[in-house]
C-alpha atoms as a PDB file:
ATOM      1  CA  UNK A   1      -6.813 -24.446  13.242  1.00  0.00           C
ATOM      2  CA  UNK A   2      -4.197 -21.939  13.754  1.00  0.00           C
ATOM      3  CA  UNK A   3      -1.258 -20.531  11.728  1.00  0.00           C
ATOM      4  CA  UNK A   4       1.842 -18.550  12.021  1.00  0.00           C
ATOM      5  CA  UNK A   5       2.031 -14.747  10.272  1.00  0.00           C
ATOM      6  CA  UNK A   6       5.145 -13.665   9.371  1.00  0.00           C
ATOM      7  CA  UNK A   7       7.138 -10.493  10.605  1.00  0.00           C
ATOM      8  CA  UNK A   8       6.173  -8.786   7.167  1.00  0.00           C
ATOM      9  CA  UNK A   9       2.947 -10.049   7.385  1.00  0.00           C
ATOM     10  CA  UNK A  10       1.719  -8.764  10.212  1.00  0.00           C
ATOM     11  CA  UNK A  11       3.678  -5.169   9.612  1.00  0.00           C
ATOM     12  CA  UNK A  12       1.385  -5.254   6.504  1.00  0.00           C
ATOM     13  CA  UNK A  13      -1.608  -6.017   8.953  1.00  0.00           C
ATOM     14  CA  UNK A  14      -0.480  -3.028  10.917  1.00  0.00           C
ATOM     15  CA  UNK A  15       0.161  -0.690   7.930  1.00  0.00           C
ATOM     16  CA  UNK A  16      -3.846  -1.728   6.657  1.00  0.00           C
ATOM     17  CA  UNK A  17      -5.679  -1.093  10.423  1.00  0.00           C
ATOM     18  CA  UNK A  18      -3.900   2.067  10.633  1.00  0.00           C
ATOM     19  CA  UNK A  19      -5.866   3.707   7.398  1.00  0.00           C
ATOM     20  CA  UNK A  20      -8.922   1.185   8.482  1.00  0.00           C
ATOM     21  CA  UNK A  21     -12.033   3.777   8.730  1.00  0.00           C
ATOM     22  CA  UNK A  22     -14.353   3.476  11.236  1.00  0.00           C
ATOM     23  CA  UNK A  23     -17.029   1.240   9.206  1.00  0.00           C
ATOM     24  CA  UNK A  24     -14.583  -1.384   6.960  1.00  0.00           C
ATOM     25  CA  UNK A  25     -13.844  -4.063   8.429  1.00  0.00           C
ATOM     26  CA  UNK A  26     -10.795  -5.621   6.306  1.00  0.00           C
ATOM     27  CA  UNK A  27     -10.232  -9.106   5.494  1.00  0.00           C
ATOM     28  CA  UNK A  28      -7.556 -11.503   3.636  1.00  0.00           C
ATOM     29  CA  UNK A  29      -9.394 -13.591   1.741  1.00  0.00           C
ATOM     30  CA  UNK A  30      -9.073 -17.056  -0.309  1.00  0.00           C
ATOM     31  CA  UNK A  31      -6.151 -18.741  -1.347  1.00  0.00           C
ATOM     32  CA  UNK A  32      -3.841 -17.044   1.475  1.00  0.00           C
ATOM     33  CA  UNK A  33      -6.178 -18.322   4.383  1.00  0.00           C
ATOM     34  CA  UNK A  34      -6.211 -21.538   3.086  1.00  0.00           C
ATOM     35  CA  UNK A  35      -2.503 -22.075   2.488  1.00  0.00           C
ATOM     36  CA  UNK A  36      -1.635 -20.370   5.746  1.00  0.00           C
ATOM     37  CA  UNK A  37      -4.024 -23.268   7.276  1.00  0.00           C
ATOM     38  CA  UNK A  38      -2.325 -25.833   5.530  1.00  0.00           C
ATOM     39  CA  UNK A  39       1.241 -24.540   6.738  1.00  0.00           C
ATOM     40  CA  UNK A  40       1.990 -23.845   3.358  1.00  0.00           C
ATOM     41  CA  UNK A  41       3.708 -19.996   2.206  1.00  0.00           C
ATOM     42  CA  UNK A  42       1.997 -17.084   0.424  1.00  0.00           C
ATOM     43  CA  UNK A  43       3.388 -14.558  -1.275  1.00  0.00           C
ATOM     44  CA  UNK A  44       0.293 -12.642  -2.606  1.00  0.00           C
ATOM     45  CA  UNK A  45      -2.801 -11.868  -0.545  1.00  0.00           C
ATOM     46  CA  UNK A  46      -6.359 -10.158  -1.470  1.00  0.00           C
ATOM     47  CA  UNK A  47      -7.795  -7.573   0.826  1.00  0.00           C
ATOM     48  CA  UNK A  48     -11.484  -7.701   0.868  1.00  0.00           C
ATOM     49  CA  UNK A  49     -13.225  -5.144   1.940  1.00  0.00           C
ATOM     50  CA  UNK A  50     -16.460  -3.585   2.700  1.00  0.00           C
ATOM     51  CA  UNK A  51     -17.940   0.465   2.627  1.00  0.00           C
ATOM     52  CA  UNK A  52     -15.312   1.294   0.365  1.00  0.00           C
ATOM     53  CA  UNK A  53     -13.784   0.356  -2.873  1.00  0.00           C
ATOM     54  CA  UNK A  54     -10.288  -1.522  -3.112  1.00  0.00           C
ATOM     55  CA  UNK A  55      -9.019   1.351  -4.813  1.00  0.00           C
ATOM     56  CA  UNK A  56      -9.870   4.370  -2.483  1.00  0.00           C
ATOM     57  CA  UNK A  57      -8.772   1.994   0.365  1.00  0.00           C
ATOM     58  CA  UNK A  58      -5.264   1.431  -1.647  1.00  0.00           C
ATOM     59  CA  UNK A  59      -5.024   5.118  -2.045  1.00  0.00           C
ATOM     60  CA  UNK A  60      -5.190   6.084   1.993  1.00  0.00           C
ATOM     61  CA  UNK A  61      -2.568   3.468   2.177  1.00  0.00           C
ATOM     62  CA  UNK A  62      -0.335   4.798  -0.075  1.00  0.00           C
ATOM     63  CA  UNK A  63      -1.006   8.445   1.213  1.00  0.00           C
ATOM     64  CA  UNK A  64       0.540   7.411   4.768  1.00  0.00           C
ATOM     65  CA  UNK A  65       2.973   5.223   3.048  1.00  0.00           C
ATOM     66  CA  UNK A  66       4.493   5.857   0.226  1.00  0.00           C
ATOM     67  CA  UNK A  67       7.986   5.424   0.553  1.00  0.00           C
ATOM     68  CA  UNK A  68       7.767   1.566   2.139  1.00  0.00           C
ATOM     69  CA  UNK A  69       4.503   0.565  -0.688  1.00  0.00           C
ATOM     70  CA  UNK A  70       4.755   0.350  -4.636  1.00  0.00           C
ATOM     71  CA  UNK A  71       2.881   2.318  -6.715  1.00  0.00           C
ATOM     72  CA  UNK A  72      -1.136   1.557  -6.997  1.00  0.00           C
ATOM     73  CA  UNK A  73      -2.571   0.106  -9.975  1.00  0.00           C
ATOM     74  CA  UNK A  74      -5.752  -0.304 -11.161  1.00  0.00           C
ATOM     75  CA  UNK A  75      -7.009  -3.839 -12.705  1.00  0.00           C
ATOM     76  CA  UNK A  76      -9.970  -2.867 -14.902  1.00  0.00           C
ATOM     77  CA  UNK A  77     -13.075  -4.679 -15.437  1.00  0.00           C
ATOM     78  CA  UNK A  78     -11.857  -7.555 -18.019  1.00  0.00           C
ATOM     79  CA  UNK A  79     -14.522 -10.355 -18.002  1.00  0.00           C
ATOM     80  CA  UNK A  80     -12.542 -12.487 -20.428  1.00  0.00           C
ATOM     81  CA  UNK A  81      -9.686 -12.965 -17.867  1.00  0.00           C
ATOM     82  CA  UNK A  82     -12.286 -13.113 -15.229  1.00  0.00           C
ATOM     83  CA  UNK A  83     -11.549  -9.754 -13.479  1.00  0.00           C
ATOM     84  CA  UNK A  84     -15.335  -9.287 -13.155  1.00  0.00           C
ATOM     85  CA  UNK A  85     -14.390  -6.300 -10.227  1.00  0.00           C
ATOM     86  CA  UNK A  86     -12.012  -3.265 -10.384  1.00  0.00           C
ATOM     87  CA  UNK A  87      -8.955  -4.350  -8.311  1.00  0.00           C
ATOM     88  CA  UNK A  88      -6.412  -2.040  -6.552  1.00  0.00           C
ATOM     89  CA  UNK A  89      -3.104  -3.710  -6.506  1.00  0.00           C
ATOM     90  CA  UNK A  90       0.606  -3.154  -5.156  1.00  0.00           C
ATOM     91  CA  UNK A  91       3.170  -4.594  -3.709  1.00  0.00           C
ATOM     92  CA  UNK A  92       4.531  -4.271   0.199  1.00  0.00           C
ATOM     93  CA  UNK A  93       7.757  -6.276   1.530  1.00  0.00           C
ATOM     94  CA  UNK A  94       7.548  -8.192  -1.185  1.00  0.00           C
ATOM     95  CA  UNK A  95       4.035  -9.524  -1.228  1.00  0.00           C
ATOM     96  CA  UNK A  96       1.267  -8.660  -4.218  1.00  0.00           C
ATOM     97  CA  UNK A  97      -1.807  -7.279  -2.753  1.00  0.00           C
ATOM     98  CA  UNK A  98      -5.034  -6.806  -4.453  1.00  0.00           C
ATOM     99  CA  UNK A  99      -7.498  -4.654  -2.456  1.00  0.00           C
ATOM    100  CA  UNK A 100     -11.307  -5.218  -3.356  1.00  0.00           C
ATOM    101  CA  UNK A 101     -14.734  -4.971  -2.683  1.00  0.00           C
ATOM    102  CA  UNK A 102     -17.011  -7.574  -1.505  1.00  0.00           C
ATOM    103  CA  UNK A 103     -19.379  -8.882  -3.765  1.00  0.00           C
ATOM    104  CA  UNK A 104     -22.557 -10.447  -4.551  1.00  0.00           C
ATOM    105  CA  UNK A 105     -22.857 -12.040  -8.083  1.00  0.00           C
ATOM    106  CA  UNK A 106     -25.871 -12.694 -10.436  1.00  0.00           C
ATOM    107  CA  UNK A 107     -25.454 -15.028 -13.466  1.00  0.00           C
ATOM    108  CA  UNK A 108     -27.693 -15.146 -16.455  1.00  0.00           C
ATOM    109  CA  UNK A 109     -26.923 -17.226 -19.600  1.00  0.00           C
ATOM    110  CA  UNK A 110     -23.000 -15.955 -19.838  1.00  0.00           C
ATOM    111  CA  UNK A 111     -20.639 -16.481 -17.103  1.00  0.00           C
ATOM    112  CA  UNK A 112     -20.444 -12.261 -16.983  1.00  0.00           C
ATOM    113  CA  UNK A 113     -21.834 -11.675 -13.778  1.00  0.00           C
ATOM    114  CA  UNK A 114     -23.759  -8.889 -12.627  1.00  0.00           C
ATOM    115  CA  UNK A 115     -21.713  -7.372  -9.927  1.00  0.00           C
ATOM    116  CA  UNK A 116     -23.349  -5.826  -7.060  1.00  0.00           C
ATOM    117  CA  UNK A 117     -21.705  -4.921  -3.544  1.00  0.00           C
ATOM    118  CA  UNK A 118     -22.018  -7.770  -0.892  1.00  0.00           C
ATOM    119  CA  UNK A 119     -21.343  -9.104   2.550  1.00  0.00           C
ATOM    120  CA  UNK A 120     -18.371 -11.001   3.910  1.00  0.00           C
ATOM    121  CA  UNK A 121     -21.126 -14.060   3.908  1.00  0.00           C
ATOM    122  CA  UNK A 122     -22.539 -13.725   0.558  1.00  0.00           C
ATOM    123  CA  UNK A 123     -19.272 -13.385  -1.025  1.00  0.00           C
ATOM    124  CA  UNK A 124     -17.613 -16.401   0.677  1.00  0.00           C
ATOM    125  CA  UNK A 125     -20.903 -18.592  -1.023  1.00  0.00           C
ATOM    126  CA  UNK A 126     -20.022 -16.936  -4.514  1.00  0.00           C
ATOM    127  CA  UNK A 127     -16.548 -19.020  -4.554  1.00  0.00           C
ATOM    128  CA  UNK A 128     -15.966 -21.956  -6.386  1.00  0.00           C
ATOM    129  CA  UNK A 129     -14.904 -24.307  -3.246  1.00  0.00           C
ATOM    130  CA  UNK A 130     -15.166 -23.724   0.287  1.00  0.00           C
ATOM    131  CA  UNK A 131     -11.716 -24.104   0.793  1.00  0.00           C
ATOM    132  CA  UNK A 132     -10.898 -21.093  -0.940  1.00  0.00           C
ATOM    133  CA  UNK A 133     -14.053 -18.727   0.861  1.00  0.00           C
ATOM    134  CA  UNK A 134     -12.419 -18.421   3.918  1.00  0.00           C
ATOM    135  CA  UNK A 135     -11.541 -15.184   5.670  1.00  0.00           C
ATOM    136  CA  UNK A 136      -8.689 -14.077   8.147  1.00  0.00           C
ATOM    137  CA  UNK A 137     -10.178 -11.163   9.833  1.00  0.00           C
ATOM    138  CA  UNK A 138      -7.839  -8.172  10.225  1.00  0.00           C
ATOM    139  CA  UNK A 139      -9.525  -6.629  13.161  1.00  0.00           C
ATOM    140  CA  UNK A 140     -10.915  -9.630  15.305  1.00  0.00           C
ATOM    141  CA  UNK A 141      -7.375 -11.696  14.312  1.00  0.00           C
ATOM    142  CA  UNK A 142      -9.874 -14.599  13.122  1.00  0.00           C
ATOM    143  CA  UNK A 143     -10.481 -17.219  10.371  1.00  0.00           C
ATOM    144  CA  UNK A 144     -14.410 -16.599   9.214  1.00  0.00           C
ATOM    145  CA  UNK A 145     -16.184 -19.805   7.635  1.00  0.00           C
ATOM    146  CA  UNK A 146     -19.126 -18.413   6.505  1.00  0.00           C
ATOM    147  CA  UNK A 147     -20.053 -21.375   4.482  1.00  0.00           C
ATOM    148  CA  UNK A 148     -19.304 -23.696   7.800  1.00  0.00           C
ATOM    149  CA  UNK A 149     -17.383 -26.257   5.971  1.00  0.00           C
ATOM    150  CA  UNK A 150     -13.905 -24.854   4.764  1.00  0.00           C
ATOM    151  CA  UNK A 151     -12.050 -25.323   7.517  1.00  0.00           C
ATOM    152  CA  UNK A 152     -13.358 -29.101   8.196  1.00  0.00           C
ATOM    153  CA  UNK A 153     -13.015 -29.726   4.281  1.00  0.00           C
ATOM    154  CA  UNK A 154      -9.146 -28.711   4.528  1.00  0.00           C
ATOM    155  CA  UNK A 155      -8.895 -31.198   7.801  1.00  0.00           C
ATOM    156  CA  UNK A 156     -10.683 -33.945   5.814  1.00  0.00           C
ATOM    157  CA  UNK A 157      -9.158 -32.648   2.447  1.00  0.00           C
ATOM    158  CA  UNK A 158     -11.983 -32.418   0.040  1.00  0.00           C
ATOM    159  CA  UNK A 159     -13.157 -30.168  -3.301  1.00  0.00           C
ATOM    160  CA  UNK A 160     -16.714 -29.264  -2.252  1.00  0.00           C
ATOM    161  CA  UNK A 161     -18.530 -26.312  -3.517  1.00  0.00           C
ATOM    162  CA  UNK A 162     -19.720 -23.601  -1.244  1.00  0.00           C
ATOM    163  CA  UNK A 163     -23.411 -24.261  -2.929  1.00  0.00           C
ATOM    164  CA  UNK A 164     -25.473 -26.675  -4.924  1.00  0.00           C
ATOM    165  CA  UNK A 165     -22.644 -27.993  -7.428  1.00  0.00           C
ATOM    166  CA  UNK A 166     -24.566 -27.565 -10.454  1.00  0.00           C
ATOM    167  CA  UNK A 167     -25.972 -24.097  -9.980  1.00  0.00           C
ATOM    168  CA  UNK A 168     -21.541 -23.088  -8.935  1.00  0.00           C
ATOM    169  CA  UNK A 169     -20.934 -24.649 -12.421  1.00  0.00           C
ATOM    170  CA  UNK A 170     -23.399 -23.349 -14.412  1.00  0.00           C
ATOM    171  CA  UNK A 171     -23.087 -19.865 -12.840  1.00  0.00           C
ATOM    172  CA  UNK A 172     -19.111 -19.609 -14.425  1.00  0.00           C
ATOM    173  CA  UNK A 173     -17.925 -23.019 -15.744  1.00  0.00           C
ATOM    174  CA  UNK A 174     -14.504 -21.916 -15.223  1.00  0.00           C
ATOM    175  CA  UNK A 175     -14.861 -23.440 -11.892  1.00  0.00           C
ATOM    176  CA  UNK A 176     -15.080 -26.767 -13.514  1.00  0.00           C
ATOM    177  CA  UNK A 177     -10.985 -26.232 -14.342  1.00  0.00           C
ATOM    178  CA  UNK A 178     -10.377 -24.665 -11.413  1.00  0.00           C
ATOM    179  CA  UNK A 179     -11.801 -27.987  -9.671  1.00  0.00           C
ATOM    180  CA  UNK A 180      -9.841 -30.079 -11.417  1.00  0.00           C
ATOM    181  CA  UNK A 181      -6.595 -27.980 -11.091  1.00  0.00           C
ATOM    182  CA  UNK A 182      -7.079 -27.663  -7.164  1.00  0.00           C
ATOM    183  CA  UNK A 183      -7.729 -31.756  -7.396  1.00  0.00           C
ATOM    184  CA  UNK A 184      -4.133 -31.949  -9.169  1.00  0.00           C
ATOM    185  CA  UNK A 185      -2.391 -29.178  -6.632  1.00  0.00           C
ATOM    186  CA  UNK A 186      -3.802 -30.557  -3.478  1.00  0.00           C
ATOM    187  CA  UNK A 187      -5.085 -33.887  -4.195  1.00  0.00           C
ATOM    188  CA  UNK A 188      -8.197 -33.494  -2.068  1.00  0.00           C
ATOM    189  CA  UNK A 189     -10.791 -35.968  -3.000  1.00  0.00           C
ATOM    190  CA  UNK A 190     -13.808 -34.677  -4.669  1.00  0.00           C
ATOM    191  CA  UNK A 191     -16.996 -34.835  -2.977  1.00  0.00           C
ATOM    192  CA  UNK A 192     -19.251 -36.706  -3.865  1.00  0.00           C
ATOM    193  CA  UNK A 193     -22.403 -34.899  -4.904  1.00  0.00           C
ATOM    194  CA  UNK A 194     -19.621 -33.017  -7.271  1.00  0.00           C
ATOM    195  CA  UNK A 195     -19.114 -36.048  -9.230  1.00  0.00           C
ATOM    196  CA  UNK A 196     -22.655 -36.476  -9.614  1.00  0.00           C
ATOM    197  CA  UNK A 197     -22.748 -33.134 -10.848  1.00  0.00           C
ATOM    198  CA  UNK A 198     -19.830 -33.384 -13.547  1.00  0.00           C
ATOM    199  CA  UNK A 199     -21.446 -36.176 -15.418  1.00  0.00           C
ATOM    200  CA  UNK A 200     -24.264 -33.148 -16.498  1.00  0.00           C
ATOM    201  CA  UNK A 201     -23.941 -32.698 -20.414  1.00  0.00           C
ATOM    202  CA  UNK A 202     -25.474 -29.539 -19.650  1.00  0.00           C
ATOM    203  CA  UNK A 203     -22.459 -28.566 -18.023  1.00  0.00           C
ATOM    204  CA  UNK A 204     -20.005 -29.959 -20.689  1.00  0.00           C
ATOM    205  CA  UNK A 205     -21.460 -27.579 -23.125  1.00  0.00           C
ATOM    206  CA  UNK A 206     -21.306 -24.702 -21.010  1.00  0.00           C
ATOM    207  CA  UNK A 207     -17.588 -25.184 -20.423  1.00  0.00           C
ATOM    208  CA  UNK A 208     -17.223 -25.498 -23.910  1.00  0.00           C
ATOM    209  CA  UNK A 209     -19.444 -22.143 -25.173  1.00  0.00           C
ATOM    210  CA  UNK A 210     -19.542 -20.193 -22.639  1.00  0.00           C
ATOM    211  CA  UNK A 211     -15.898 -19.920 -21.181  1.00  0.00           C
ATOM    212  CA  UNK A 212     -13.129 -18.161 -23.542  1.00  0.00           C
ATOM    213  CA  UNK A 213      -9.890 -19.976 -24.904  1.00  0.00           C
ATOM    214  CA  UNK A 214      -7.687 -17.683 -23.011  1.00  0.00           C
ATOM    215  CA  UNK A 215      -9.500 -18.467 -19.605  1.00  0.00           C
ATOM    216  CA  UNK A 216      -9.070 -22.194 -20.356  1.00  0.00           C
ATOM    217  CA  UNK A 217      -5.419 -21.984 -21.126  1.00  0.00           C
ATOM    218  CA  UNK A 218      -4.445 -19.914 -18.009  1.00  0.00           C
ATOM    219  CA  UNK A 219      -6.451 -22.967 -16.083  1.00  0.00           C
ATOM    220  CA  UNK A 220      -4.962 -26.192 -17.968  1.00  0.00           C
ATOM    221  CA  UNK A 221      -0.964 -24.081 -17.810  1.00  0.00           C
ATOM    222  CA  UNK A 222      -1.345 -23.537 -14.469  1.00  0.00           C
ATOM    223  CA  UNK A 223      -2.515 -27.516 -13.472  1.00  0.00           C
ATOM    224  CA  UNK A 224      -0.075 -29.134 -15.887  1.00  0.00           C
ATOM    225  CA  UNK A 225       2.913 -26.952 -14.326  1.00  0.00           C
ATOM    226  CA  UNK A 226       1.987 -28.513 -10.974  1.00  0.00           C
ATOM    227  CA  UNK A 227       4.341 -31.460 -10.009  1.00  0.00           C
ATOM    228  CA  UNK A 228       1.024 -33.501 -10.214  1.00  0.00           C
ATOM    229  CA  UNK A 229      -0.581 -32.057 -12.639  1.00  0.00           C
ATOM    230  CA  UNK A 230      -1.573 -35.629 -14.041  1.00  0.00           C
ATOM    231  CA  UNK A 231      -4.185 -36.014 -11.424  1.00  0.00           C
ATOM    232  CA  UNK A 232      -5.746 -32.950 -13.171  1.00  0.00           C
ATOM    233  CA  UNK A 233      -5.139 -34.643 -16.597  1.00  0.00           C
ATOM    234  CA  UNK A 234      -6.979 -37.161 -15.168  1.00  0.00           C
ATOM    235  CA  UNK A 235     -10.165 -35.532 -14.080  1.00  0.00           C
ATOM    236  CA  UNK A 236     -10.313 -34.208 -17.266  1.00  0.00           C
ATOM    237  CA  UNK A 237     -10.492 -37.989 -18.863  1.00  0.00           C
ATOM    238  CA  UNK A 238     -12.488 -39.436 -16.298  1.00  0.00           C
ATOM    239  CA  UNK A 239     -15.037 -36.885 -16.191  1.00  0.00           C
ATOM    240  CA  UNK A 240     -14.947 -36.691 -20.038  1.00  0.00           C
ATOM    241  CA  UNK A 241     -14.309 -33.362 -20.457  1.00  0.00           C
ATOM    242  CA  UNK A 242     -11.323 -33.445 -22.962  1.00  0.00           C
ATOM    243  CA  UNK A 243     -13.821 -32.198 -25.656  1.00  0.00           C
ATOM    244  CA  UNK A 244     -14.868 -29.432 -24.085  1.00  0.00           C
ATOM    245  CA  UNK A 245     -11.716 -28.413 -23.225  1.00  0.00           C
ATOM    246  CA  UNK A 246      -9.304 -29.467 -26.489  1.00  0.00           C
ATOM    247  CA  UNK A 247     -11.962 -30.404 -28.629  1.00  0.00           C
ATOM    248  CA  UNK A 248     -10.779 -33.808 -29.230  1.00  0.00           C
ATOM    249  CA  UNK A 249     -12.803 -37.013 -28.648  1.00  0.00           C
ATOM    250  CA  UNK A 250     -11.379 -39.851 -27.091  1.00  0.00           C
ATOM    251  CA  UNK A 251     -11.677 -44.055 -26.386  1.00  0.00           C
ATOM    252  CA  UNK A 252     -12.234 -43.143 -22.624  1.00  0.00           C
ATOM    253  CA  UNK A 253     -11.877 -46.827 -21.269  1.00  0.00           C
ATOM    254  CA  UNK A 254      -8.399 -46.876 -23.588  1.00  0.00           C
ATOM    255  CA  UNK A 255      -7.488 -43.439 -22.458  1.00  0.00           C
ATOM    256  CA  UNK A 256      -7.807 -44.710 -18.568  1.00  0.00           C
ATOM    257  CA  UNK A 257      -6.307 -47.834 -19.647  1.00  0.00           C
ATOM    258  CA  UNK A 258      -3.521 -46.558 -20.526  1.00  0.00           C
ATOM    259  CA  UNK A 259      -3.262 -44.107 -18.006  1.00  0.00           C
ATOM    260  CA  UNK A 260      -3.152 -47.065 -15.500  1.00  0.00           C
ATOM    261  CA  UNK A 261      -0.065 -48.502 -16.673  1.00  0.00           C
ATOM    262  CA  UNK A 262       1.465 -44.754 -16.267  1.00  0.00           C
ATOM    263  CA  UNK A 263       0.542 -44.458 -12.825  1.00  0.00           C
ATOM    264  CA  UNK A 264       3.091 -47.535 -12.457  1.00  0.00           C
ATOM    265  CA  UNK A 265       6.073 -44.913 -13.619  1.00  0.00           C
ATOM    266  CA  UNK A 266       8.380 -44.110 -11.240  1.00  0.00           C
ATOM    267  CA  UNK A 267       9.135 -40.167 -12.804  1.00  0.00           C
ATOM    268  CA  UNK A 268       5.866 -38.820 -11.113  1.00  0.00           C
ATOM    269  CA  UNK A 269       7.443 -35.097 -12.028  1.00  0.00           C
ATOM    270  CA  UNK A 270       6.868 -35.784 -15.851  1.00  0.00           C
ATOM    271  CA  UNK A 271       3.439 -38.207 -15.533  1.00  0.00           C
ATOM    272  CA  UNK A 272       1.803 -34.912 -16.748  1.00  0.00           C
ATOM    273  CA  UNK A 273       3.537 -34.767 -20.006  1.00  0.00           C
ATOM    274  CA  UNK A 274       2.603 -38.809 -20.621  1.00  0.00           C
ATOM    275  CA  UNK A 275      -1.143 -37.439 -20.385  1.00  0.00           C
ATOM    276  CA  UNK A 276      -0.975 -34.870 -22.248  1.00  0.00           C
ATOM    277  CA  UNK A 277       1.016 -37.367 -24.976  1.00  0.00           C
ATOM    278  CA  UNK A 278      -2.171 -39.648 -24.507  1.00  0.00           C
ATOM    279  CA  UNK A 279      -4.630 -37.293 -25.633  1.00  0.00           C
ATOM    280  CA  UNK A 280      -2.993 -36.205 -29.032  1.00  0.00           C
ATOM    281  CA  UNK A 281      -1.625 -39.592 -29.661  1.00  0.00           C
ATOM    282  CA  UNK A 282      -5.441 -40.992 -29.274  1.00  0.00           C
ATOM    283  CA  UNK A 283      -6.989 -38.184 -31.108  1.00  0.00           C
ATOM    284  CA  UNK A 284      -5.133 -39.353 -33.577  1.00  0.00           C
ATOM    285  CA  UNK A 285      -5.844 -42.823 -33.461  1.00  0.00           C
ATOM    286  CA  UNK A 286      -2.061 -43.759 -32.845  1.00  0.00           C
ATOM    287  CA  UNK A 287      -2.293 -44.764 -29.184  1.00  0.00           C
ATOM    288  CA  UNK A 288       0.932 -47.019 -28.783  1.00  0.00           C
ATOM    289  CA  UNK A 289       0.161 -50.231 -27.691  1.00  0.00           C
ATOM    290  CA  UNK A 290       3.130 -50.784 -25.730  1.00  0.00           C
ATOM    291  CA  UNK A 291       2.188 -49.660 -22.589  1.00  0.00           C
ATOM    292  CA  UNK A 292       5.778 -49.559 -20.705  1.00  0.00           C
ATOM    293  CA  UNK A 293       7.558 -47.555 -23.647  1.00  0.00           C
ATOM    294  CA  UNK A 294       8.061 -43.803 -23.868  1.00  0.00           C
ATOM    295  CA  UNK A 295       7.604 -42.453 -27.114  1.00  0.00           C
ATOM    296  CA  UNK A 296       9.447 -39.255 -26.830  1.00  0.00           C
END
C-alpha cells in the first residue's frame, strides 16, 4: 500500500533527517501511518525515535530551526492521562508533532507501566491494535509492520490486537475504549478471538478499578463526537460493559432491542445521542415503549 505526503510533509521529513545523528533512525508512528494508508488527512504526527530522547532530538531541531518551528514543550510523565513517557512537542507548518522514545512496557496489577527503552519491534507489539503499530520510516521512505498484520488488517478492515487479546487488555484496560471507539470511527469488524476475549469478567472489573474517570471520559467524548459514534455505543451494550464504564446496569436484550428499531432511523448523525438516551432512560427503568418516537 502506498500513500501520498504532502509538500509540508515531506519539508518536515527534510527538516528531521537533517538533525538525524548518525545512530537514530526516526520514524512516524501510529495513527498518521494508518490514516495516510487509508487516504485519509493528518494533521498531527509522533516521531519515534531511538538512541535519544524526544526531547534532546526536539531541541537540535529547534537549534537549526527556529524561526520556521514553534517553541518546544515538554509533556511530563502524567499516568492518569496516560502520558506514561516524557514527550517533546511543537508545531511545524501547521502540524503537532510529538517527538519520543521507543519503548518497551511492563505491567503489574495497575495499568502504570514500567517504562523501559525499546525497539521499533517491541514497541509496535505494546499498541493496542495493529492498525495503529505501524511505522513510516524516515530514512528507508518505508511502512514497517512489525507485528505482520497491520497493513492486511486495514485491507480487510479489522480491530485485532498486536498480542494475545487478554494479556493487551489486562496490561491497560483503556484499550478496551479505545477498541470500541476505533470500532465506531472506522467500523472495522472486530476479530474474532477479541470478542472471545471481551466476554472476560476479569476484564470488566479491571476497566472499572483500574482505569481513572478522566481517562474514560476523554475515550467515550471522543467516540460519541464521531458521526457514528453509535456503533461505539453499541459495543459498549453488546459487550456489557455499560457498568464498568457509567456504572449503570441494564436489560441488555431490551437495551439491543431497542437499539434495533434505531438502527431503522434515517438521522444516522444523531443515532449516538438515541443511545446514549437509552442508557439513562433504562437505568431508570423508564425505557419508552414506543419504539418509533423521539423523546427529546
Amino acid at each position: 500500500m502506498s500513500f501520498i505526503i504532502t509538500n509540508e510533509e515531506e519539508n518536515i521529513f527534510k527538516m528531521i533527517l537533517s538533525c538525524t545523528p548518525n545512530n537514530v533512525v526516526p520514524r512516524v508512528a501510529g495513527g498518521w501511518v494508518r490514516d495516510k494508508l487509508m487516504g485519509i488527512n493528518s494533521y498531527d504526527m509522533d516521531i519515534a525515535l531511538e538512541n535519544i530522547t524526544g526531547y534532546e532530538f526536539a531541541k537540535l531541531l529547534e537549534q537549526k530551526f527556529k524561526d520556521s518551528m514553534s517553541n518546544v514543550n515538554v509533556v511530563q510523565i502524567n499516568p492518569d492521562k496516560s502520558k506514561h513517557l516524557e514527550t517533546a512537542v511543537c508545531r511545524i507548518n501547521g502540524i503537532l508533532i510529538d517527538f519520543v522514545n521507543l519503548r518497551c512496557e511492563k505491567y503489574t496489577d495497575t495499568r502504570i507501566p514500567l517504562i523501559t527503552i525499546g525497539t521499533a519491534q517491541e514497541d509496535a507489539f505494546r499498541r493496542d491494535l495493529t492498525i495503529n503499530a505501524l511505522f513510516y520510516n524516515l530514512i528507508t521512505k518505508e511502512v514497517e509492520d512489525f507485528t505482520g498484520m497491520g497493513i492486511k488488517d486495514i485491507k480487510n478492515k479489522i480491530l485485532r490486537t498486536p498480542l494475545d487479546p487478554f494479556i493487551t487488555f489486562s496490561d491497560d484496560p483503556l484499550r478496551i475504549l479505545r477498541l470500541f471507539r476505533f470500532k465506531a470511527k472506522l467500523n472495522f469488524d472486530i476479530y474474532s478471538e477479541i470478542q472471545k476475549s471481551l466476554n472476560n469478567l476479569d476484564l470488566k472489573l479491571h476497566l472499572k478499578n483500574k482505569v481513572s474517570k478522566e481517562r474514560v471520559n476523554i475515550e467515550i467524548f471522543k467516540m460519541i463526537n464521531y458521526k457514528y459514534g453509535y456503533l461505539g455505543i453499541h459495543e459498549l451494550i453488546q459487550y456489557e460493559y455499560i457498568e464498568s464504564v457509567f456504572n449503570l446496569k441494564l436489560n441488555k436484550e431490551k437495551v439491543l432491542d431497542y437499539y434495533q428499531a434505531i438502527k431503522e432511523l434515517n438521522d444516522e448523525e444523531y443515532r449516538w445521542i438515541y443511545n446514549l438516551y437509552i442508557i439513562f432512560l433504562e437505568s431508570s427503568c423508564q425505557l419508552v415503549q414506543d419504539k418509533n418516537k423521539k423523546n427529546f
